[in-house]
Protein backbone atom coordinates (compact mmCIF):
# COMPACT_ATOMS: atom_id res chain seq x y z
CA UNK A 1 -98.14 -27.06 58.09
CA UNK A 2 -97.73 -25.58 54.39
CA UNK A 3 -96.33 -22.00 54.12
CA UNK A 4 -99.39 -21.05 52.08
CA UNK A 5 -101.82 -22.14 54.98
CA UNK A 6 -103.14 -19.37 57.41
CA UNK A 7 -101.36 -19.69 61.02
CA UNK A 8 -102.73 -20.16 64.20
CA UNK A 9 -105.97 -17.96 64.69
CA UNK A 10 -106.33 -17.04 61.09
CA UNK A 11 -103.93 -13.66 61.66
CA UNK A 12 -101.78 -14.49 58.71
CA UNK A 13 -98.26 -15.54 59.42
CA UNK A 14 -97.10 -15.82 55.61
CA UNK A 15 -93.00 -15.10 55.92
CA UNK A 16 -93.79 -14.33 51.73
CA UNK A 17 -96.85 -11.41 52.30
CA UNK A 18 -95.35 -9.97 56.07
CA UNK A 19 -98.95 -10.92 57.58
CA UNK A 20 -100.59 -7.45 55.56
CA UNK A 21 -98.13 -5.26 57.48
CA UNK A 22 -97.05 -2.11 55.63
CA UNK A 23 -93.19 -0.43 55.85
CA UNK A 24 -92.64 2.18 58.43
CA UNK A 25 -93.17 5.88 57.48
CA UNK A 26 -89.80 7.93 57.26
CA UNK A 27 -91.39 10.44 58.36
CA UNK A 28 -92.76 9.41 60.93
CA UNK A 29 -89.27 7.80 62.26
CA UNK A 30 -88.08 11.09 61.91
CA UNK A 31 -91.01 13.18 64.23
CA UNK A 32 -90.32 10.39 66.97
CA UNK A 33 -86.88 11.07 66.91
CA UNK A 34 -87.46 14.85 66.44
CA UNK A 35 -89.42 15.08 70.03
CA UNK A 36 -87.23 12.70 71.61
CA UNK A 37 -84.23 15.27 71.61
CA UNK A 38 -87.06 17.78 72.31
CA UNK A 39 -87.35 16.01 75.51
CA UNK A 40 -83.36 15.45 76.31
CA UNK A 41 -82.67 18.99 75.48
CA UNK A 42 -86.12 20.49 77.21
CA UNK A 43 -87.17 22.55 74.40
CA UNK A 44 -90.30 20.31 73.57
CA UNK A 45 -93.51 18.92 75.19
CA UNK A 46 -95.47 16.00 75.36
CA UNK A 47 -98.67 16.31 73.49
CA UNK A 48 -100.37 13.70 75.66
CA UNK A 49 -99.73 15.84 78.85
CA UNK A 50 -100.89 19.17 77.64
CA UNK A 51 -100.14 22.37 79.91
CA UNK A 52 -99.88 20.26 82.98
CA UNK A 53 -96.90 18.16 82.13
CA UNK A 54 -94.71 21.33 80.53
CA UNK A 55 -93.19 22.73 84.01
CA UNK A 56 -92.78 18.57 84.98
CA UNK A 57 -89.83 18.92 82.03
CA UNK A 58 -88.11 21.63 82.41
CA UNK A 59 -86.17 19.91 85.09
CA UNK A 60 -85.02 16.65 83.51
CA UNK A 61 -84.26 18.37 80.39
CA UNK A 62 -81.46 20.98 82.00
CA UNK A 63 -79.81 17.64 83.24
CA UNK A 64 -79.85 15.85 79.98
CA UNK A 65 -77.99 19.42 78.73
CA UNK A 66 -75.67 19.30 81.32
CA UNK A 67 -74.92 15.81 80.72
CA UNK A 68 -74.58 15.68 76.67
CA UNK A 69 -72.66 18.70 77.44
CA UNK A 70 -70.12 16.56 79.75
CA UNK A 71 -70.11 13.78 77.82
CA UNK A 72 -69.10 15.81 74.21
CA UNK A 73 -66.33 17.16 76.56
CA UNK A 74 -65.17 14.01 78.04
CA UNK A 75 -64.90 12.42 74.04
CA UNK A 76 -63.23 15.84 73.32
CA UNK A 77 -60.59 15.82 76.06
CA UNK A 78 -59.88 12.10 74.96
CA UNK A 79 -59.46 12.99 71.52
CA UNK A 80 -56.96 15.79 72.28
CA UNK A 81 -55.20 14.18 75.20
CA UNK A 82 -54.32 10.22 73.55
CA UNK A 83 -51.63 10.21 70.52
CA UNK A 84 -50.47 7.45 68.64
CA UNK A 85 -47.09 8.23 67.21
CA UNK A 86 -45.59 6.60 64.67
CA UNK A 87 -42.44 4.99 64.28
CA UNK A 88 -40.74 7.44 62.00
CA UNK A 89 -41.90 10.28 63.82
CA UNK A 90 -41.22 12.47 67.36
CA UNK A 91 -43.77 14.09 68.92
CA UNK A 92 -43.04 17.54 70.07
CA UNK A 93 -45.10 18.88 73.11
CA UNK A 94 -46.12 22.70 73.61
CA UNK A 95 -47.62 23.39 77.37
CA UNK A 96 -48.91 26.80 77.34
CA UNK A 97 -47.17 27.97 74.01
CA UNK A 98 -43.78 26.66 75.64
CA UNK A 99 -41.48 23.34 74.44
CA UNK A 100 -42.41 20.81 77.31
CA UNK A 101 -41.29 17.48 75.94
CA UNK A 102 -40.77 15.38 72.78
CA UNK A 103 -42.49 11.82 73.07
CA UNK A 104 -41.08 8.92 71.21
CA UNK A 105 -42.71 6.55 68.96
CA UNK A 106 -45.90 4.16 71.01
CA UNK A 107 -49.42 5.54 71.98
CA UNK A 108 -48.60 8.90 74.33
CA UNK A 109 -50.45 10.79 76.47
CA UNK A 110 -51.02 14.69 76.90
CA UNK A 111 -53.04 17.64 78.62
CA UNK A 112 -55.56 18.26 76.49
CA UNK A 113 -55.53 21.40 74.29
CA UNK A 114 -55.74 24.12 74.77
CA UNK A 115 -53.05 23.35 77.96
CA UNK A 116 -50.82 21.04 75.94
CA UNK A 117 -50.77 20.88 71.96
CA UNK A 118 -48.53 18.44 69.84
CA UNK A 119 -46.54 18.74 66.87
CA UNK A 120 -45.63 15.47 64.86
CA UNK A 121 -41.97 15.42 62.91
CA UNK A 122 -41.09 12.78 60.79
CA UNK A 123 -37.65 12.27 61.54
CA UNK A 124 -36.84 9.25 58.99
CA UNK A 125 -37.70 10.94 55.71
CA UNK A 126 -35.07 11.65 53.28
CA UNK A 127 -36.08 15.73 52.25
CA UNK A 128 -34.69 17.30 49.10
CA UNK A 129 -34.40 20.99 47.95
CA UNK A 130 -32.75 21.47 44.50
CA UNK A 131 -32.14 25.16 43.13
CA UNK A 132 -29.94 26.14 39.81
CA UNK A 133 -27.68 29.30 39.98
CA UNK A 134 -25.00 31.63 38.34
CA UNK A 135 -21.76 31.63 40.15
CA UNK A 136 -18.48 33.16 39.28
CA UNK A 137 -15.12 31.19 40.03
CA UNK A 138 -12.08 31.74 41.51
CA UNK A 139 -10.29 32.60 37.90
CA UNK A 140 -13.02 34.74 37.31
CA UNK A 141 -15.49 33.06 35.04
CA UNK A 142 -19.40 32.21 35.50
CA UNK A 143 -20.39 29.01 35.44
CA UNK A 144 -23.79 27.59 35.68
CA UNK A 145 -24.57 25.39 38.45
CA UNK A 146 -27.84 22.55 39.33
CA UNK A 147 -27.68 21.22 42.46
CA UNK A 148 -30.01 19.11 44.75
CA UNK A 149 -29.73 18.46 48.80
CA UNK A 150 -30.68 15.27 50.91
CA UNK A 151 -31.23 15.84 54.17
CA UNK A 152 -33.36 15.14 57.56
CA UNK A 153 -34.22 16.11 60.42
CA UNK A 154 -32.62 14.77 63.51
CA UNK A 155 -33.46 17.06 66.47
CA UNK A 156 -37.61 18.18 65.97
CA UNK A 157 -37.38 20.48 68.96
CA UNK A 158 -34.25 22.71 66.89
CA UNK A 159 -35.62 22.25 63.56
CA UNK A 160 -39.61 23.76 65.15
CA UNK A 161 -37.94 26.71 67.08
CA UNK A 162 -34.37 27.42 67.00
CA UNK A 163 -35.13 28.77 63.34
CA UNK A 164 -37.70 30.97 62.08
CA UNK A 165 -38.28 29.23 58.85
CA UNK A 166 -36.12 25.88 58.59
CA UNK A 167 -36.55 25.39 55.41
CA UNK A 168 -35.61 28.86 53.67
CA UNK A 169 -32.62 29.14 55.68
CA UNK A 170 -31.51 25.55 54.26
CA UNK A 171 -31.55 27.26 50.97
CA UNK A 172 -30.18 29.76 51.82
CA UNK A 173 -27.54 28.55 53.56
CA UNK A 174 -27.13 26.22 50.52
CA UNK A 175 -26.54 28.84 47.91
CA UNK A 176 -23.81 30.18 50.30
CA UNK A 177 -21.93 27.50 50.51
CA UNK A 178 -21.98 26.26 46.51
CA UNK A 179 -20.84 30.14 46.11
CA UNK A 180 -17.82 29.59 48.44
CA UNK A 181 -16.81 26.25 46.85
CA UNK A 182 -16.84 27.35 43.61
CA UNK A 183 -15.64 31.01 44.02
CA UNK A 184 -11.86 29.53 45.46
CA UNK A 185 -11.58 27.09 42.40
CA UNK A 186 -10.96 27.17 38.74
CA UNK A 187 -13.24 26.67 35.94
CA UNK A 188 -11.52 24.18 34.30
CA UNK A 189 -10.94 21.54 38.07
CA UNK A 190 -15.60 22.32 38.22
CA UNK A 191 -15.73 21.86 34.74
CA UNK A 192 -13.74 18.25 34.29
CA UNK A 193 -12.35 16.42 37.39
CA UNK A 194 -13.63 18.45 40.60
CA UNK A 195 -17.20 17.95 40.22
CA UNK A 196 -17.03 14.99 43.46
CA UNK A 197 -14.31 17.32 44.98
CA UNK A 198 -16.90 20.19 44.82
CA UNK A 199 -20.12 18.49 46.17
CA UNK A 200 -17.94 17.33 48.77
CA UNK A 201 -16.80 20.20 50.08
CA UNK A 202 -20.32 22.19 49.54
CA UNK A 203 -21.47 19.14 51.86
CA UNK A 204 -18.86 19.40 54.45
CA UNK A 205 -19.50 23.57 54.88
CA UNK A 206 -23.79 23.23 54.47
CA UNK A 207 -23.27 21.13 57.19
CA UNK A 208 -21.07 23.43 59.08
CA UNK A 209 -23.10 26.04 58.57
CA UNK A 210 -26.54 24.48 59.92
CA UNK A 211 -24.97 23.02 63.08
CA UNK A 212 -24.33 26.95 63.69
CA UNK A 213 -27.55 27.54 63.14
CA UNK A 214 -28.63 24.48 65.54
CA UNK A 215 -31.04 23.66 63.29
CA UNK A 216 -31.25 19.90 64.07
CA UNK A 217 -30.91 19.06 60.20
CA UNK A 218 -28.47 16.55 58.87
CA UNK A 219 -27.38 16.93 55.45
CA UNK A 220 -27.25 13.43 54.06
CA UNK A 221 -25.53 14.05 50.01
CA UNK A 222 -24.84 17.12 48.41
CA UNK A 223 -25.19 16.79 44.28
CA UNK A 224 -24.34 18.72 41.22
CA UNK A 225 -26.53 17.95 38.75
CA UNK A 226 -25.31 19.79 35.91
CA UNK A 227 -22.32 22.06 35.91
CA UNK A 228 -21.89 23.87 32.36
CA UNK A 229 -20.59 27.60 31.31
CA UNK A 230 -23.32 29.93 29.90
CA UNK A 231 -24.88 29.36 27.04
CA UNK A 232 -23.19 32.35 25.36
CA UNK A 233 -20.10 30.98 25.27
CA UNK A 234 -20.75 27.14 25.16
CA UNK A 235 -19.29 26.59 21.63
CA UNK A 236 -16.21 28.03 23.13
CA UNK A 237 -15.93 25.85 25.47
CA UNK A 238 -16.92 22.74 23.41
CA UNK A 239 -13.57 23.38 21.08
CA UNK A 240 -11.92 23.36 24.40
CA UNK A 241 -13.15 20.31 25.49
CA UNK A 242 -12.78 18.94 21.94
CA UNK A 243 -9.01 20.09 22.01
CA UNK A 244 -8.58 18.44 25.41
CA UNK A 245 -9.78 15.11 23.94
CA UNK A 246 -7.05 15.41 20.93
CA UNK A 247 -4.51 16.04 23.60
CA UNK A 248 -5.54 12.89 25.42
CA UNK A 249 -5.69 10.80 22.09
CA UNK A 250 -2.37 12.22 20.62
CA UNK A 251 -0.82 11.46 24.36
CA UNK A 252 -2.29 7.65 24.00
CA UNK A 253 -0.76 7.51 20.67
CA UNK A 254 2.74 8.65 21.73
CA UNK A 255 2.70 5.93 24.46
CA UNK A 256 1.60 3.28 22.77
CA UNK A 257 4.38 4.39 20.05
CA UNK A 258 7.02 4.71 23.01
CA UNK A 259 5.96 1.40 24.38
CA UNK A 260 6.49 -0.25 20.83
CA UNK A 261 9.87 1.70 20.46
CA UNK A 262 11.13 1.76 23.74
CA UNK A 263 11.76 -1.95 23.94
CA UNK A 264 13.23 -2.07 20.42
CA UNK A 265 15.76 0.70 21.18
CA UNK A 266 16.79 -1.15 24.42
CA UNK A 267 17.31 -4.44 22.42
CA UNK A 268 19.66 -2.85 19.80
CA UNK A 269 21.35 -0.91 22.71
CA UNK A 270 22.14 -4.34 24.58
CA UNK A 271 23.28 -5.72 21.21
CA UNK A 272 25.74 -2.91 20.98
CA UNK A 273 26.93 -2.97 24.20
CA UNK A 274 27.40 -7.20 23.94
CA UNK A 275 29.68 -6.07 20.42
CA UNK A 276 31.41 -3.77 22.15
CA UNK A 277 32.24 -5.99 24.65
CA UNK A 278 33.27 -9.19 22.31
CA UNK A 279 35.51 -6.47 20.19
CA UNK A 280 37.41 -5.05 23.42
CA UNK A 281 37.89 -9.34 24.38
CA UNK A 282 39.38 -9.84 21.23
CA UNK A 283 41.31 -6.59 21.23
CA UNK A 284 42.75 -7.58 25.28
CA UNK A 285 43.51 -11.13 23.72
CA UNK A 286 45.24 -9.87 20.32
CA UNK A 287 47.26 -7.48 22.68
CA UNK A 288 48.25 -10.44 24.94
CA UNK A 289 49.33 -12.32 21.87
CA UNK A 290 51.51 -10.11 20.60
CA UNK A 291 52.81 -9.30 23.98
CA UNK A 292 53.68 -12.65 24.55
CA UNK A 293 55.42 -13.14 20.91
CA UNK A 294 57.50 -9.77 21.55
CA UNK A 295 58.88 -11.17 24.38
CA UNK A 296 59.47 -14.54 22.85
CA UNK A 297 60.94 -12.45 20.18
CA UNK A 298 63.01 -10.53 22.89
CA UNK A 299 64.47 -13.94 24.22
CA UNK A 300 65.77 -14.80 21.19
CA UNK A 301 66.96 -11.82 20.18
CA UNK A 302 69.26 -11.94 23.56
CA UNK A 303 71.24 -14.74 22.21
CA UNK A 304 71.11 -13.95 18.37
CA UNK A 305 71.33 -9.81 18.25
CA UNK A 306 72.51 -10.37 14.78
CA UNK A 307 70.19 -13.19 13.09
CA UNK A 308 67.41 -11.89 15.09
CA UNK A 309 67.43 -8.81 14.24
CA UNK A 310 68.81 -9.70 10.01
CA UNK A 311 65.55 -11.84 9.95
CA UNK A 312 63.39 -9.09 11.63
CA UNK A 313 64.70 -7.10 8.66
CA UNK A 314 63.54 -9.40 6.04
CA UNK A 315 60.36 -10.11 7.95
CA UNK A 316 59.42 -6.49 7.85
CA UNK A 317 60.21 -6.10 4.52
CA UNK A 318 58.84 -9.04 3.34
CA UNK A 319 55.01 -7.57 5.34
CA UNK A 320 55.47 -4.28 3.52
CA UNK A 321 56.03 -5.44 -0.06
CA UNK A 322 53.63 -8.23 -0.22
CA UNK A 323 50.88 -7.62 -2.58
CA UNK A 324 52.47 -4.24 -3.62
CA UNK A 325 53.38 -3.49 -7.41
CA UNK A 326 57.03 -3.30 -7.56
CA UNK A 327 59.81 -2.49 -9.92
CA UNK A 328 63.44 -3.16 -9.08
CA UNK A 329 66.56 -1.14 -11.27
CA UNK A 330 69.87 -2.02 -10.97
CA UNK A 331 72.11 0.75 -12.43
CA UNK A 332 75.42 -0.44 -11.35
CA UNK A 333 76.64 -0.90 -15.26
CA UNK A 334 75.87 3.17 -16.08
CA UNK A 335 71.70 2.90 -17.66
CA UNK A 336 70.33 5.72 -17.30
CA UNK A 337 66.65 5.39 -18.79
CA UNK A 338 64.00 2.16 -18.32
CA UNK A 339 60.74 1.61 -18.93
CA UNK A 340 58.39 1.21 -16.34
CA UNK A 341 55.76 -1.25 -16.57
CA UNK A 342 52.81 1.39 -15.24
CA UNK A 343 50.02 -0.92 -16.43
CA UNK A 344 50.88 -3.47 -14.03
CA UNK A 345 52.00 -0.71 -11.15
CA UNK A 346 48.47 0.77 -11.48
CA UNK A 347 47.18 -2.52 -11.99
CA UNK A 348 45.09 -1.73 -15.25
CA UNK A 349 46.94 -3.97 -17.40
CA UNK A 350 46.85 -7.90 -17.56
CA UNK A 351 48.98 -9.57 -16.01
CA UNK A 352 50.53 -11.43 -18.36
CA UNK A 353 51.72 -8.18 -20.30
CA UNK A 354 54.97 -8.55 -21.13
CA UNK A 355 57.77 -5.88 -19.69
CA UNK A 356 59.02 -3.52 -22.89
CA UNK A 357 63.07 -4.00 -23.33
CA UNK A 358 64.77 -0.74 -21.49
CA UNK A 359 66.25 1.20 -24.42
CA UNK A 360 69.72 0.64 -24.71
CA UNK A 361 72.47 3.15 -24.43
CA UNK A 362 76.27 3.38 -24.30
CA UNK A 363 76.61 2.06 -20.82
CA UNK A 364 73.59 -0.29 -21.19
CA UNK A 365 74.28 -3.47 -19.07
CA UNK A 366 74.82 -6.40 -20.61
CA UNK A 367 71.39 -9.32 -21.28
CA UNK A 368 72.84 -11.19 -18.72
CA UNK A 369 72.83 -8.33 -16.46
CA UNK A 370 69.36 -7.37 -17.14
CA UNK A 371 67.71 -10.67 -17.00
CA UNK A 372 69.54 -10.35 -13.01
CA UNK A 373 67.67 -7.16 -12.48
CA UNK A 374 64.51 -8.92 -13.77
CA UNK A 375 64.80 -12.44 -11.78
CA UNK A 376 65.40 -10.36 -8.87
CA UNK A 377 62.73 -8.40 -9.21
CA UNK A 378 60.51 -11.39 -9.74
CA UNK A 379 62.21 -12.86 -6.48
CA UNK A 380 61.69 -9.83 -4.83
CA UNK A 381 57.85 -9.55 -5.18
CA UNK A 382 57.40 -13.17 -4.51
């Protein structure tokens, strides 16, 4: 059958026009609903029934009170007594105002309030306070301090009630032990190379000082952010620092110079020492040499005396005048004046300056006499 063709009966089932039915009147919906809760709660009567039917509902209506009224309590009790805790957190139970429990991580159960009431703690989060601060040192000087604290709680039951106000006493208990740190070290260890040493031992005595407390915190890092003198005197110290950095530099420098000369100085100094030792060989052998001549020298003279000691004589004498200017005078025929030849003694003239005559006096030897003197001479300095 077409969908534009009238149905069965002629009543109109067209899915397109909804048969000629109209939409339903909101309010309408809303006055049927309206005197249906009349009738659960008792407060409203049936127009149909009139007078008669009013005292018929009173009854039935008290019991749908009663039970609403149980069943609103029954959803509320569930809501308050089923928990669902999380993995990262504890659940800490109060009974009466009074720690009961804690409850671990899974769905939990509990009285509901106002018998038993529970308090979640996240126990894996990381927490951070961070404060800045004035503190004086041990040598007397204030220094400016940032710091930050990591931390967590470990123990929800201590960290709910064994402290009035976790948190405040963390800071507080902070800022007492930065102050103790710095106030037993210099400026200058904070300032340049203690800054590790100092969060360190801030750490160590935080944590110290909250497990008095039995707070159930664990302090996790303890950072300085920014450690710097006042502002007042911060070009001060910046001529300090700059002067510390030209100590370094000129340090570098005289290494690296002592590491060039060092090696240099050792090398001549083994070259030295290797002369020294070649001069005192050849000193030992010369020694040994003339050792064993002398007593070559002393054999012989044993069985010459005479020759030996005639030719150790001319030997000597023979060492001494060679290559020494020299001027022999025989005077055994009575002269009493000569030239000397100083040219050639000084060794300013040439030397093939003839020798000026000797003047010639009464007792003046004879040519043959002086050409003696003169071929000895020559002899003499050969």
């Amino acid at each position: 059958m077409p969908w534009n063709e009238p149905g069965r009966g002629g009543n109109g089932q067209d899915p397109w026009k909804g048969g000629g039915q109209q939409p339903p009147d909101l309010d309408e919906v809303f006055a049927n609903v309206q005197k249906r809760l009349k009738k659960i709660i008792g407060g409203g009567k049936d127009d149909g029934r009139g007078d008669q039917g009013g005292s018929a509902g009173d009854g039935p209506g008290l019991g749908g009170v009663i039970a609403l009224v149980l069943v609103l309590a029954g959803v509320w009790a569930l809501w308050n007594a089923v928990h669902i805790i999380d993995e990262s957190e504890r659940g800490v139970v109060l009974r009466l105002g009074e720690y009961s429990r804690t409850l671990t991580p899974g769905l939990r159960f509990t009285f509901p309030a106002p018998i038993e009431t529970l308090q979640k703690v996240n126990v894996a989060e990381i927490r951070s306070i961070e404060n800045r601060a004035r503190m004086l040192t041990g040598d007397e000087n204030l220094i400016d301090l940032g710091y930050a604290v990591q931390f967590r709680v470990v123990e929800p039951e201590k960290f709910l009630f064994n402290v009035q106000e976790p948190l405040r006493s963390l800071q507080e208990a902070t800022d007492s032990a930065i102050r103790e740190t710095v106030g037993t070290n210099n400026m200058d260890f904070i300032l340049e190379a203690g800054r590790d040493v100092i969060a360190q031992s801030s750490g160590e005595l935080l944590q110290e000082i909250v497990d008095r407390y039995d707070s159930g915190i664990m302090v996790e890092t303890f950072n300085l952010q920014e450690v710097r003198p006042p502002s007042q005197v911060q070009g001060a110290f910046d001529d300090v620092v700059r002067a510390r950095e030209d100590q370094i530099r000129f340090a570098n420098e005289a290494q690296a110079y002592a590491n060039q000369v060092v090696p240099e100085a050792r090398g001549q100094a083994a070259r030295v020492l290797e002369e020294a030792r070649a001069y005192r060989e050849s000193l030992i052998a010369r020694a040994d040499g003339e050792a064993d001549r002398f007593v070559a020298l002393y054999q012989e003279y044993a069985r010459a005396p005479e020759v030996t000691r005639q030719r150790l004589y001319l030997e000597t004498i023979e060492a001494l005048y060679a290559g020494v200017p020299k001027v022999l005078m025989d005077v055994e025929q009575g002269n009493n004046l000569f030239y000397l030849p100083l040219d050639r003694m000084t060794g300013s003239g040439s030397a093939s300056a003839p020798v000026p005559p000797p003047l010639m006096s009464a007792g003046q030897p004879s040519a043959s006499s002086s050409s003696t003197t003169r071929s000895r001479s020559g002899r003499e300095g050969r």
